[in-house]
PDB file of N, CA and C in Angstrom:
ATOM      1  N   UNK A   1      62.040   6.476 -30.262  1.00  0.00           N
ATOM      2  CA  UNK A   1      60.689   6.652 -29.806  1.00  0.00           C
ATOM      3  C   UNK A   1      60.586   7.987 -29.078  1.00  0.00           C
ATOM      4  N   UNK A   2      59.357   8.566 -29.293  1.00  0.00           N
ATOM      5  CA  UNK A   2      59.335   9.864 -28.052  1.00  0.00           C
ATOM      6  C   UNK A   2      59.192   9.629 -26.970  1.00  0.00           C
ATOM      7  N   UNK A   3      59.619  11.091 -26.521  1.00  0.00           N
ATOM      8  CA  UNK A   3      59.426  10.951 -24.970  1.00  0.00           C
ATOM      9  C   UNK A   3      57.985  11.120 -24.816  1.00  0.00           C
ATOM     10  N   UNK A   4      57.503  10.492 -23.887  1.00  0.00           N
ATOM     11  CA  UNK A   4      56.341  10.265 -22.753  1.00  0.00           C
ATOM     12  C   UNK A   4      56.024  11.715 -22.045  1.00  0.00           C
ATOM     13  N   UNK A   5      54.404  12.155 -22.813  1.00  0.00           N
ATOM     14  CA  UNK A   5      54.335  13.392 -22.358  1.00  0.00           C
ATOM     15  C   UNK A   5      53.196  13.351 -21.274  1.00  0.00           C
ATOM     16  N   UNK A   6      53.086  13.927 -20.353  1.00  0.00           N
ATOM     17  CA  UNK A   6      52.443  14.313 -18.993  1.00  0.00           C
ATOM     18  C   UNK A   6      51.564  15.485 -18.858  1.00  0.00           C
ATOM     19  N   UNK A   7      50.663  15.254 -18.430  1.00  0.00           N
ATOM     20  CA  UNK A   7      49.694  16.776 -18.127  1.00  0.00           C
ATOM     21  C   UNK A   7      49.006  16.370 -17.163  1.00  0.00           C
ATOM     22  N   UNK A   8      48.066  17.283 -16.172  1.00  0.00           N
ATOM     23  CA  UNK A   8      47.079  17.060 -15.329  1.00  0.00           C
ATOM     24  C   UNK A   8      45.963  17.396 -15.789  1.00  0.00           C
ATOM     25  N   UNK A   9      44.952  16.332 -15.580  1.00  0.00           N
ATOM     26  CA  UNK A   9      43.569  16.770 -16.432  1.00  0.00           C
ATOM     27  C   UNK A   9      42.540  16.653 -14.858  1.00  0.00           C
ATOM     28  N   UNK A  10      41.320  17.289 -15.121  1.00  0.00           N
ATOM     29  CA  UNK A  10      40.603  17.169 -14.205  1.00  0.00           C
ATOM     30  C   UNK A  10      39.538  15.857 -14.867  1.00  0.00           C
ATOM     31  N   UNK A  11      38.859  15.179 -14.543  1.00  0.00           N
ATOM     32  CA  UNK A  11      38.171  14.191 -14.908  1.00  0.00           C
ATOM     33  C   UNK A  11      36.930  14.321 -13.791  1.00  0.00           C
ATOM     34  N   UNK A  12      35.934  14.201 -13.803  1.00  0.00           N
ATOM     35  CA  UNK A  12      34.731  14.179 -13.127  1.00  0.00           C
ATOM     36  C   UNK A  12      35.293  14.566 -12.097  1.00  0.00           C
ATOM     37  N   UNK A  13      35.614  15.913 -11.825  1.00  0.00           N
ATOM     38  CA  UNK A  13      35.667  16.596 -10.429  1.00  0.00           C
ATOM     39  C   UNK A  13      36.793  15.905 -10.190  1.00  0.00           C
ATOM     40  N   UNK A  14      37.892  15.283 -10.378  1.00  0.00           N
ATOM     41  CA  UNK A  14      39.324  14.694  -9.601  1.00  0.00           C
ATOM     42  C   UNK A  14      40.265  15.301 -10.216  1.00  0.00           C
ATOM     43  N   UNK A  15      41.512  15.650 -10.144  1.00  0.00           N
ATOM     44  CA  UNK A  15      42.234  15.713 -10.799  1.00  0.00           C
ATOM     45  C   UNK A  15      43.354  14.266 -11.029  1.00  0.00           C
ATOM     46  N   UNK A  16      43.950  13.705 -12.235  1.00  0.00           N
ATOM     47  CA  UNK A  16      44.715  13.331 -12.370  1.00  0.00           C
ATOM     48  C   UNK A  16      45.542  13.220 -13.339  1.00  0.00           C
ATOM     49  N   UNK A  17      47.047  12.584 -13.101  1.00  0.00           N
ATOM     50  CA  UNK A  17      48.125  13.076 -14.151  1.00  0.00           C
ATOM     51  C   UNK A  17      48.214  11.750 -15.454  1.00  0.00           C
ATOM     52  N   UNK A  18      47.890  12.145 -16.333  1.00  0.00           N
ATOM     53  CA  UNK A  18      47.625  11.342 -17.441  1.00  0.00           C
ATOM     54  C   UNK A  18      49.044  11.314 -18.275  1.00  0.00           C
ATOM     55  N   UNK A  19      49.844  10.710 -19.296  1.00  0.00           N
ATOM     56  CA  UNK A  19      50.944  10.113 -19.832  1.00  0.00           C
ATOM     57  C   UNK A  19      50.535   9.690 -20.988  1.00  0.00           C
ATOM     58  N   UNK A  20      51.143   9.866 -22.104  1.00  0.00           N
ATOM     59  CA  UNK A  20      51.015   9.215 -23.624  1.00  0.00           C
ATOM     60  C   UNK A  20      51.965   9.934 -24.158  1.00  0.00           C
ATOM     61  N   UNK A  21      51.705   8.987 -25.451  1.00  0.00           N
ATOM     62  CA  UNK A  21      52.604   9.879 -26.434  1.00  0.00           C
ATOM     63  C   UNK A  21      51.880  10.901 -27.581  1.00  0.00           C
ATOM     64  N   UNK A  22      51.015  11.440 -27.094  1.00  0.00           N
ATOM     65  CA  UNK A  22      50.447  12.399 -27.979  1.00  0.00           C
ATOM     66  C   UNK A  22      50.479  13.766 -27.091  1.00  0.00           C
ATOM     67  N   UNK A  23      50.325  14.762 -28.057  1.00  0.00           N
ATOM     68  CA  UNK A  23      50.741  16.337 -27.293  1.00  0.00           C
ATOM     69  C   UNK A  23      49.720  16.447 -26.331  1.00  0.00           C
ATOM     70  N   UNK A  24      50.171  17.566 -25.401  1.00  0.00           N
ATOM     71  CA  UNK A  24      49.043  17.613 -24.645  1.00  0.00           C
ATOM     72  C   UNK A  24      47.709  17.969 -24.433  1.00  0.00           C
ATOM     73  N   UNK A  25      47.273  18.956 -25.941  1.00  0.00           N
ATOM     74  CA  UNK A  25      46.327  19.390 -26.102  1.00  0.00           C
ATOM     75  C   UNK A  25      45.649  18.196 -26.325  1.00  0.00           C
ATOM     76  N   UNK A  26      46.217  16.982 -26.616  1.00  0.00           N
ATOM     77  CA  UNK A  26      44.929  16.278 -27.568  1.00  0.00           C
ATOM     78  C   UNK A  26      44.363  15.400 -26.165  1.00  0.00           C
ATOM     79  N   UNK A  27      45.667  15.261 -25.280  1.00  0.00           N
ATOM     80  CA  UNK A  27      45.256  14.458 -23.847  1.00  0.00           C
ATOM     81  C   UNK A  27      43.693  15.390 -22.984  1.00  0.00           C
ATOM     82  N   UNK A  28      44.259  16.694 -23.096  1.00  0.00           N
ATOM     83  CA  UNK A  28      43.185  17.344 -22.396  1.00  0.00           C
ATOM     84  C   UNK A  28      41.762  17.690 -23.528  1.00  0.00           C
ATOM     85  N   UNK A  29      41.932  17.291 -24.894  1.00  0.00           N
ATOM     86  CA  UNK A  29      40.580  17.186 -25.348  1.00  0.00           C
ATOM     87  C   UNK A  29      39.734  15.516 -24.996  1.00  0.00           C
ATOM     88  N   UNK A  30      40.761  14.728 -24.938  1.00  0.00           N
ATOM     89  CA  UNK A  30      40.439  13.249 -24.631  1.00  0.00           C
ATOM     90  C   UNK A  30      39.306  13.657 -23.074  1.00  0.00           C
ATOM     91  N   UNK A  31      39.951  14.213 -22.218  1.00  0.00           N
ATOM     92  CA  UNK A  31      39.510  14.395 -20.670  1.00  0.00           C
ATOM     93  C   UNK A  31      38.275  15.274 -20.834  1.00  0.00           C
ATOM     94  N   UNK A  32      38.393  16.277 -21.473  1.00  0.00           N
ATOM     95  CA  UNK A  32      37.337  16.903 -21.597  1.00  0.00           C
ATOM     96  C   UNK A  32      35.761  16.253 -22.456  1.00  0.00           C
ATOM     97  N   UNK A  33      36.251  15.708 -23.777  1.00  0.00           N
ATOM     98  CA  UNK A  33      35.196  14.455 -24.314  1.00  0.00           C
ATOM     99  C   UNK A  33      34.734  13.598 -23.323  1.00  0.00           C
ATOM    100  N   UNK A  34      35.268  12.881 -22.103  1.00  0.00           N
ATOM    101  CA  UNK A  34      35.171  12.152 -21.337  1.00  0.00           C
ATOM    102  C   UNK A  34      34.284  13.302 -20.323  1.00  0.00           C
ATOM    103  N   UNK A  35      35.049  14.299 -20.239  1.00  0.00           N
ATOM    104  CA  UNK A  35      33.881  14.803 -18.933  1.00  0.00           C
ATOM    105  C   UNK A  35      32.134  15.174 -19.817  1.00  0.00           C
ATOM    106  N   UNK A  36      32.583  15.701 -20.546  1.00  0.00           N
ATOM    107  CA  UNK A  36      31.418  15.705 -21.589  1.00  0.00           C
ATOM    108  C   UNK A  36      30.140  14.650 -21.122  1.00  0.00           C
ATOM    109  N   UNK A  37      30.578  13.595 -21.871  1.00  0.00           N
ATOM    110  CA  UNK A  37      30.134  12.591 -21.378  1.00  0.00           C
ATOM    111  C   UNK A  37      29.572  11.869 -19.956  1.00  0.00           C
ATOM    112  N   UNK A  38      30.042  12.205 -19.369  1.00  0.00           N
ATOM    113  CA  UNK A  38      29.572  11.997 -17.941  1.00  0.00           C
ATOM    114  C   UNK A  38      28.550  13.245 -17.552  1.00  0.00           C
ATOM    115  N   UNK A  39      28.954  14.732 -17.669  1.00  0.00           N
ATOM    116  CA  UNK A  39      27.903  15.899 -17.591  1.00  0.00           C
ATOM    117  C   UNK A  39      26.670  15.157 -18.065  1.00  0.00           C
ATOM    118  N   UNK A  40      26.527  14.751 -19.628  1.00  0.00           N
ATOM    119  CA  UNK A  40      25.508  14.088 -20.066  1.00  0.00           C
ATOM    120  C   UNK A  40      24.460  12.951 -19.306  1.00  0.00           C
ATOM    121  N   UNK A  41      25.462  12.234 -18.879  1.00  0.00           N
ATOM    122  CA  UNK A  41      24.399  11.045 -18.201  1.00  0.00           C
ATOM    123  C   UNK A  41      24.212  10.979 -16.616  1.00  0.00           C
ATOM    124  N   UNK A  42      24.936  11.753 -16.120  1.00  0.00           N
ATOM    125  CA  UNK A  42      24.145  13.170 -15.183  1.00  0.00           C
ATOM    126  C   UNK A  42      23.571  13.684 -14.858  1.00  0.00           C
ATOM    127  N   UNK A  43      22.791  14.002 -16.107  1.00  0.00           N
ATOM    128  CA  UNK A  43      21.739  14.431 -16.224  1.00  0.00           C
ATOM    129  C   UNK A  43      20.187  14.248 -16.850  1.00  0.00           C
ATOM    130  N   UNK A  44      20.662  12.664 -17.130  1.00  0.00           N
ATOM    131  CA  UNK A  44      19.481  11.540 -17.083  1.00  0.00           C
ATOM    132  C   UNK A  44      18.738  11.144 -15.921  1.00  0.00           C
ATOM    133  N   UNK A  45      17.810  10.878 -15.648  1.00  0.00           N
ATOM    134  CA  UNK A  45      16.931  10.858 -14.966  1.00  0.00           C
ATOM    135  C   UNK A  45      17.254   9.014 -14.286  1.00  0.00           C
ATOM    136  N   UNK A  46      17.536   8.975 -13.164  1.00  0.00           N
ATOM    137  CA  UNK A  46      17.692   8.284 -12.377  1.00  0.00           C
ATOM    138  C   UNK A  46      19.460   7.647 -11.951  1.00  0.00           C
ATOM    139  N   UNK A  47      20.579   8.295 -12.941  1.00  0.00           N
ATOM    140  CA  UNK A  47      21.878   7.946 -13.270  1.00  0.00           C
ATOM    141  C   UNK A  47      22.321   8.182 -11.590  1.00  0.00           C
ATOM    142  N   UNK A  48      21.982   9.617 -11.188  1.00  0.00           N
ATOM    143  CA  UNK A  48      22.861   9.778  -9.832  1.00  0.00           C
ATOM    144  C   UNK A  48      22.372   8.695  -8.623  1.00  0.00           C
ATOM    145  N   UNK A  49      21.025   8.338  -8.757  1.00  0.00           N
ATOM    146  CA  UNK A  49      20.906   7.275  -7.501  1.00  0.00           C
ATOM    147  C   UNK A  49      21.705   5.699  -7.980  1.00  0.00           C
ATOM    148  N   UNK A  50      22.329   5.827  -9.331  1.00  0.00           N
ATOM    149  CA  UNK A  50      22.879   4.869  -9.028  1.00  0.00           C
ATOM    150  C   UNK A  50      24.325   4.248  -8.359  1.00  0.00           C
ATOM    151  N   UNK A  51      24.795   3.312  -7.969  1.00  0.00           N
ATOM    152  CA  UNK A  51      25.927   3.189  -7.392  1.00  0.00           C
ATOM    153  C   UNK A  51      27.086   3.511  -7.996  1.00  0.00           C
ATOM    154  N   UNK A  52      28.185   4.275  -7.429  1.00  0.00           N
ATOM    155  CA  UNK A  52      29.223   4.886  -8.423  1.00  0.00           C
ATOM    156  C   UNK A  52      29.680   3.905  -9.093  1.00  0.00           C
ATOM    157  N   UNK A  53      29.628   2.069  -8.634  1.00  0.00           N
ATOM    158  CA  UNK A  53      30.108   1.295  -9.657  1.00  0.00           C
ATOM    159  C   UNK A  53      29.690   1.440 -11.186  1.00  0.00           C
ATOM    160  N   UNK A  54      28.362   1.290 -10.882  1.00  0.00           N
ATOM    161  CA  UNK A  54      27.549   1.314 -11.389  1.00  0.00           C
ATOM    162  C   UNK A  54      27.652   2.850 -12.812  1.00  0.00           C
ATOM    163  N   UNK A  55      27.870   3.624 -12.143  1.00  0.00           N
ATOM    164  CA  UNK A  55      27.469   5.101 -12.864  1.00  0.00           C
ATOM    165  C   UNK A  55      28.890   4.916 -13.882  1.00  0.00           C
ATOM    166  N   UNK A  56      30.225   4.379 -12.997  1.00  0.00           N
ATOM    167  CA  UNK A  56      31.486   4.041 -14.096  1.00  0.00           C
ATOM    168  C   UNK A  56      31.019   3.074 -14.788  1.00  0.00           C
ATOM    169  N   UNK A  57      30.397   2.396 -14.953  1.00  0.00           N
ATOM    170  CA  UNK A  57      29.918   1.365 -15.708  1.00  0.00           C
ATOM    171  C   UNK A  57      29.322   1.895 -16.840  1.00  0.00           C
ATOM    172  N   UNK A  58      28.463   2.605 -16.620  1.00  0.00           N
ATOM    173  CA  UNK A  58      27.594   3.276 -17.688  1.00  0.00           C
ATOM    174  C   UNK A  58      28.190   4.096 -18.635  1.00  0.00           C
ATOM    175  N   UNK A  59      29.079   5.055 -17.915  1.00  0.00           N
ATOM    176  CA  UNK A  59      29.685   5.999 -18.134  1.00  0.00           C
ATOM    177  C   UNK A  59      30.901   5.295 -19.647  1.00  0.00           C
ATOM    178  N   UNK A  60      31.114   3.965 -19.190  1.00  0.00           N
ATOM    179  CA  UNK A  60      32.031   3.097 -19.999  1.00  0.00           C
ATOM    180  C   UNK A  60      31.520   2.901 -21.405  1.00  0.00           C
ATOM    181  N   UNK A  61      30.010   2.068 -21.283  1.00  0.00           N
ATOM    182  CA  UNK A  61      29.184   1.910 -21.754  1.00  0.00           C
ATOM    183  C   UNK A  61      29.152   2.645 -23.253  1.00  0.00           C
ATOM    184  N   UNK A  62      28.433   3.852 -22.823  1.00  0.00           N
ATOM    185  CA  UNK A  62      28.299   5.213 -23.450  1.00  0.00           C
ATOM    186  C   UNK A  62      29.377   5.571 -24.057  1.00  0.00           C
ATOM    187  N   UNK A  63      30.916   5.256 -23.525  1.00  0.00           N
ATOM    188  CA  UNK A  63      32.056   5.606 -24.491  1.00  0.00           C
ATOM    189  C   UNK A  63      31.928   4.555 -25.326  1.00  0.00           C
ATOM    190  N   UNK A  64      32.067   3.321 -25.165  1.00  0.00           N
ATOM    191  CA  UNK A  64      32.441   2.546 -26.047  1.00  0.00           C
ATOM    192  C   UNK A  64      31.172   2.884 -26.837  1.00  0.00           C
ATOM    193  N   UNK A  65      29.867   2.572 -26.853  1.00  0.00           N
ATOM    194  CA  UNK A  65      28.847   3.110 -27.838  1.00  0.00           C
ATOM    195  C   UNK A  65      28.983   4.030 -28.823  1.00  0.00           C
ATOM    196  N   UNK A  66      29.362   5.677 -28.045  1.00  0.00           N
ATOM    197  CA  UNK A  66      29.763   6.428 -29.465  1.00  0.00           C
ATOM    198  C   UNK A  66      31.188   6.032 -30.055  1.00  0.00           C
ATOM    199  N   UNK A  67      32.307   5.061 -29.596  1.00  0.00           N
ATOM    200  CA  UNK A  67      33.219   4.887 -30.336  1.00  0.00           C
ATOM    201  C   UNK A  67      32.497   3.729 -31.388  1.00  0.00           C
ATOM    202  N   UNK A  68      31.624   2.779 -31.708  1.00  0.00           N
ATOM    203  CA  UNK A  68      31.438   1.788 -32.052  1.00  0.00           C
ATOM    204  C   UNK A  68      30.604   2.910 -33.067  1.00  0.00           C
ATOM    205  N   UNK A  69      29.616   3.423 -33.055  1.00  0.00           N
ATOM    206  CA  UNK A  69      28.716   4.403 -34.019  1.00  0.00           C
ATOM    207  C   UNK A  69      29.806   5.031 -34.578  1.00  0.00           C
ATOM    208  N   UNK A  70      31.174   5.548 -34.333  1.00  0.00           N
ATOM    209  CA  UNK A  70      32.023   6.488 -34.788  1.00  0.00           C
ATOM    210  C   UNK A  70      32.828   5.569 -36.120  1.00  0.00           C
ATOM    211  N   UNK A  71      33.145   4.357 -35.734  1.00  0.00           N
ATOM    212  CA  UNK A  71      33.454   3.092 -36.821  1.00  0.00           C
ATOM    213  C   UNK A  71      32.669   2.905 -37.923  1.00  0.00           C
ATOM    214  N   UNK A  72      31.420   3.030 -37.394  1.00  0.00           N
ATOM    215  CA  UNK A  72      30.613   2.607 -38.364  1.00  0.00           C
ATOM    216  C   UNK A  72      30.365   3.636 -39.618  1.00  0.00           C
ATOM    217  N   UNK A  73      31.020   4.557 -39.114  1.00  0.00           N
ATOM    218  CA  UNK A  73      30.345   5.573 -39.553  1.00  0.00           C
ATOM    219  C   UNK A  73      31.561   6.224 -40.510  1.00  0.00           C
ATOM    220  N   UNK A  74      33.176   5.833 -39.972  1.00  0.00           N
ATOM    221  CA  UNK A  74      33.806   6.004 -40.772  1.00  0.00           C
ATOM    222  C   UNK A  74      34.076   4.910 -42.114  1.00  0.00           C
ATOM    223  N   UNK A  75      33.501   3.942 -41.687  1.00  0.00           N
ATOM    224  CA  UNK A  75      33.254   2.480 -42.800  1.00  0.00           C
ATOM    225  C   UNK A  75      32.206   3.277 -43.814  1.00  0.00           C
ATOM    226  N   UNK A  76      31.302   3.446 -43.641  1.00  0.00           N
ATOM    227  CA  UNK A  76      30.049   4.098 -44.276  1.00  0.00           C
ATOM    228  C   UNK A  76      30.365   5.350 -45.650  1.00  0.00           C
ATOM    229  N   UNK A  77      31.759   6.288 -44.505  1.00  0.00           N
ATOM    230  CA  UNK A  77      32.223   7.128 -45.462  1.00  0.00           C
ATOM    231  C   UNK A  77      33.057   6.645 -46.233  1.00  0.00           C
ATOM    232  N   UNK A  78      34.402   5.364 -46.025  1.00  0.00           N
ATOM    233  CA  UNK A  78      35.234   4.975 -46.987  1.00  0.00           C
ATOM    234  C   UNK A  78      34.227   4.170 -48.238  1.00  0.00           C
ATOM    235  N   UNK A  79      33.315   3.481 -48.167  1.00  0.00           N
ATOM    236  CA  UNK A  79      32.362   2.643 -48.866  1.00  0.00           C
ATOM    237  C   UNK A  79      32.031   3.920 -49.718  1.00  0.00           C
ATOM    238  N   UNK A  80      31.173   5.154 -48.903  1.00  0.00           N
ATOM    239  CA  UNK A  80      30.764   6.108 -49.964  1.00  0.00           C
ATOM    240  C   UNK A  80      32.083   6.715 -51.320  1.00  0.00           C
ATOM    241  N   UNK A  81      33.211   6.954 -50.538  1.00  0.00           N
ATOM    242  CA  UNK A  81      34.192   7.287 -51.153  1.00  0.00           C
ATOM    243  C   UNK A  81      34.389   6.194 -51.997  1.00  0.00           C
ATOM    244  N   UNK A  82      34.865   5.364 -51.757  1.00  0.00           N
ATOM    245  CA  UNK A  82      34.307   4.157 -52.976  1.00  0.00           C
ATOM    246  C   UNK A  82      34.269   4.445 -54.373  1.00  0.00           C
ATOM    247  N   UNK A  83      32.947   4.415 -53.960  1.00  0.00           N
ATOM    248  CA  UNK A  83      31.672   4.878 -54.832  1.00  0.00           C
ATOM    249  C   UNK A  83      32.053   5.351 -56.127  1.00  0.00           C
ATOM    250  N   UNK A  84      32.336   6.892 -54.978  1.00  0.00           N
ATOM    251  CA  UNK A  84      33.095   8.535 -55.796  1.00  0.00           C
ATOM    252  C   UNK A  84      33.494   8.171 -56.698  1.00  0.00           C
ATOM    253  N   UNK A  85      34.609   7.523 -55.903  1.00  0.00           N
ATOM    254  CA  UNK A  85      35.848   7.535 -56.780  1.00  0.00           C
ATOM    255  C   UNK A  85      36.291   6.520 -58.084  1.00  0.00           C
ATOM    256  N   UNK A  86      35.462   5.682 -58.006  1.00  0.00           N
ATOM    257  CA  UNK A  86      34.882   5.001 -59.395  1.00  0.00           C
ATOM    258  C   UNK A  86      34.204   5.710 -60.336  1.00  0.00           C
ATOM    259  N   UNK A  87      33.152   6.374 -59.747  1.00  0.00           N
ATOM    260  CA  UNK A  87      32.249   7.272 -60.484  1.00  0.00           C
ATOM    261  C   UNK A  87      32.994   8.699 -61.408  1.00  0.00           C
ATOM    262  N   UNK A  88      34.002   9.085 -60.460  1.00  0.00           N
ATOM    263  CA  UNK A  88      35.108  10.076 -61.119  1.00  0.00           C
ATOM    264  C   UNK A  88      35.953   9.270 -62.079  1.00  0.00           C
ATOM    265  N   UNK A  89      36.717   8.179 -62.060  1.00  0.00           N
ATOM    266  CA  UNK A  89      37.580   7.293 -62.866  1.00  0.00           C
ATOM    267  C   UNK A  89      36.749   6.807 -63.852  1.00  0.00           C
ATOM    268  N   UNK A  90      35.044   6.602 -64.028  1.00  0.00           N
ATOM    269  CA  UNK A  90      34.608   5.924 -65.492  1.00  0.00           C
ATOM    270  C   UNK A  90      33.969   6.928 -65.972  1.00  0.00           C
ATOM    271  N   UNK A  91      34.154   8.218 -65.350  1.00  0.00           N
ATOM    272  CA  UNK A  91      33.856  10.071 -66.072  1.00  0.00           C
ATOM    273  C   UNK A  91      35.119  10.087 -66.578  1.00  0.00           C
ATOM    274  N   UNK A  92      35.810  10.455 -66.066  1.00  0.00           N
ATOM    275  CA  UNK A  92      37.117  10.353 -66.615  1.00  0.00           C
ATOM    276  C   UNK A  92      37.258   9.344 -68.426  1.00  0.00           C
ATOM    277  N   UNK A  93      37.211   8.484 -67.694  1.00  0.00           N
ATOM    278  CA  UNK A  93      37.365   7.310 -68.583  1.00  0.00           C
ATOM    279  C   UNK A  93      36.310   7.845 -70.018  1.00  0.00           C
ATOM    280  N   UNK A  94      35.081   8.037 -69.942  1.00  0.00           N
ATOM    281  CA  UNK A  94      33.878   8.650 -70.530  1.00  0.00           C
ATOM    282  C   UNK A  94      34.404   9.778 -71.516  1.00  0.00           C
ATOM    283  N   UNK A  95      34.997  10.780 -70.496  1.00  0.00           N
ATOM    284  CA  UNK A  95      35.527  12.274 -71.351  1.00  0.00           C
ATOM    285  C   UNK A  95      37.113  11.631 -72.627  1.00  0.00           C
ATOM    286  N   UNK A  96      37.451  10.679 -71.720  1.00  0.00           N
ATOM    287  CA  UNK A  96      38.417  10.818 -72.741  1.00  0.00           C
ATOM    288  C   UNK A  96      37.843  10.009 -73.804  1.00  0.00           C
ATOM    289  N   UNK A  97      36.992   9.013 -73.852  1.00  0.00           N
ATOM    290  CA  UNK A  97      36.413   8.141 -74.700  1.00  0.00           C
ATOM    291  C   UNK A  97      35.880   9.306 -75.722  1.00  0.00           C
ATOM    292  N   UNK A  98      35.033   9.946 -75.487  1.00  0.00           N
ATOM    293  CA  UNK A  98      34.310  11.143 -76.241  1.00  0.00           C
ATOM    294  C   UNK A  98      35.662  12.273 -77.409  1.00  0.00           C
ATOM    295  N   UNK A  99      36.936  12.651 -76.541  1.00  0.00           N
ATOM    296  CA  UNK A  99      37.723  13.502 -76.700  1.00  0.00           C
ATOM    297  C   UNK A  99      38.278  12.764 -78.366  1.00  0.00           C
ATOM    298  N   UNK A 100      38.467  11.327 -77.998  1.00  0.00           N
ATOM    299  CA  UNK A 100      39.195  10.295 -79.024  1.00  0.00           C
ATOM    300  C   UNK A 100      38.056  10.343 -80.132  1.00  0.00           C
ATOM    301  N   UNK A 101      37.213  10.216 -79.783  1.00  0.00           N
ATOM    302  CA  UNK A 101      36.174   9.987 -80.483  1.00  0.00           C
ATOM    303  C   UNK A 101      35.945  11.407 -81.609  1.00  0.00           C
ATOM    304  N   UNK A 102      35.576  12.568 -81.137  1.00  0.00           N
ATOM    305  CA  UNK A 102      35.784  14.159 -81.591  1.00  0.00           C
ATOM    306  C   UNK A 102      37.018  13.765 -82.646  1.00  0.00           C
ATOM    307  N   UNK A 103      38.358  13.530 -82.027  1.00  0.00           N
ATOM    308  CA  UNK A 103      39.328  13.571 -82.636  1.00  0.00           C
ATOM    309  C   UNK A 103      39.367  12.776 -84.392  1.00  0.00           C
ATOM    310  N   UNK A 104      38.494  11.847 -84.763  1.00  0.00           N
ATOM    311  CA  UNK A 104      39.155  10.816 -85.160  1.00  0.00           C
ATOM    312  C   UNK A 104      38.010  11.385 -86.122  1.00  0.00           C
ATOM    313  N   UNK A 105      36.740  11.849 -85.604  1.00  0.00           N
ATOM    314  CA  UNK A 105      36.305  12.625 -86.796  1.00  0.00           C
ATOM    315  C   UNK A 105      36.577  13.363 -87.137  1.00  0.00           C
ATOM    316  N   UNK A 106      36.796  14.722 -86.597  1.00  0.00           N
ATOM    317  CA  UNK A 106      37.625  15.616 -87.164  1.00  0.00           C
ATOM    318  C   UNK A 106      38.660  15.957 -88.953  1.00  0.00           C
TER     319      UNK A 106
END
């Protein structure tokens, strides 16, 4: 197994030291998507009077939301691919039907 890699990320104005097993660039794009996210609802209209429970709550919310739209959305593309890729295999299937066909008159 690998070793357990470490970096310090800043997260909504804190800093802290985060651990996984993925490199560190991808830890500090994770932190940065996350601050992203919070900048965003920030800057909604009534978010800061709410209680910081509260604002981590939301803040949760909102991740899991675009991860759940992000599912759906990669389902949407394997289904389309699907599709394709039937549509390429009975072209396929089509050209060579035609090729045999050419041939046999010939």
């Amino acid at each position: 197994m690998a070793d357990k890699i470490f970096t310090d990320v800043n997260l909504m104005g804190k800093m802290y030291r985060l651990g996984g097993y993925e490199d560190e660039a991808y830890l500090q794009r994770v932190a940065t998507y996350v601050n992203g996210k919070w900048t965003e609802l920030r800057g909604t209209s009534g978010f800061l009077r709410q209680k910081p429970e509260m604002q981590q709550v939301m803040l949760a919310l909102n991740l899991a939301d675009d991860y759940f739209k992000s599912q759906e959305k990669v389902e949407e593309l394997k289904a389309r691919q699907e599709v394709l890729e039937r549509s390429v295999y009975e072209l396929k299937h089509e050209l060579v039907s035609r090729r045999l066909t050419e041939q046999d008159q010939a």
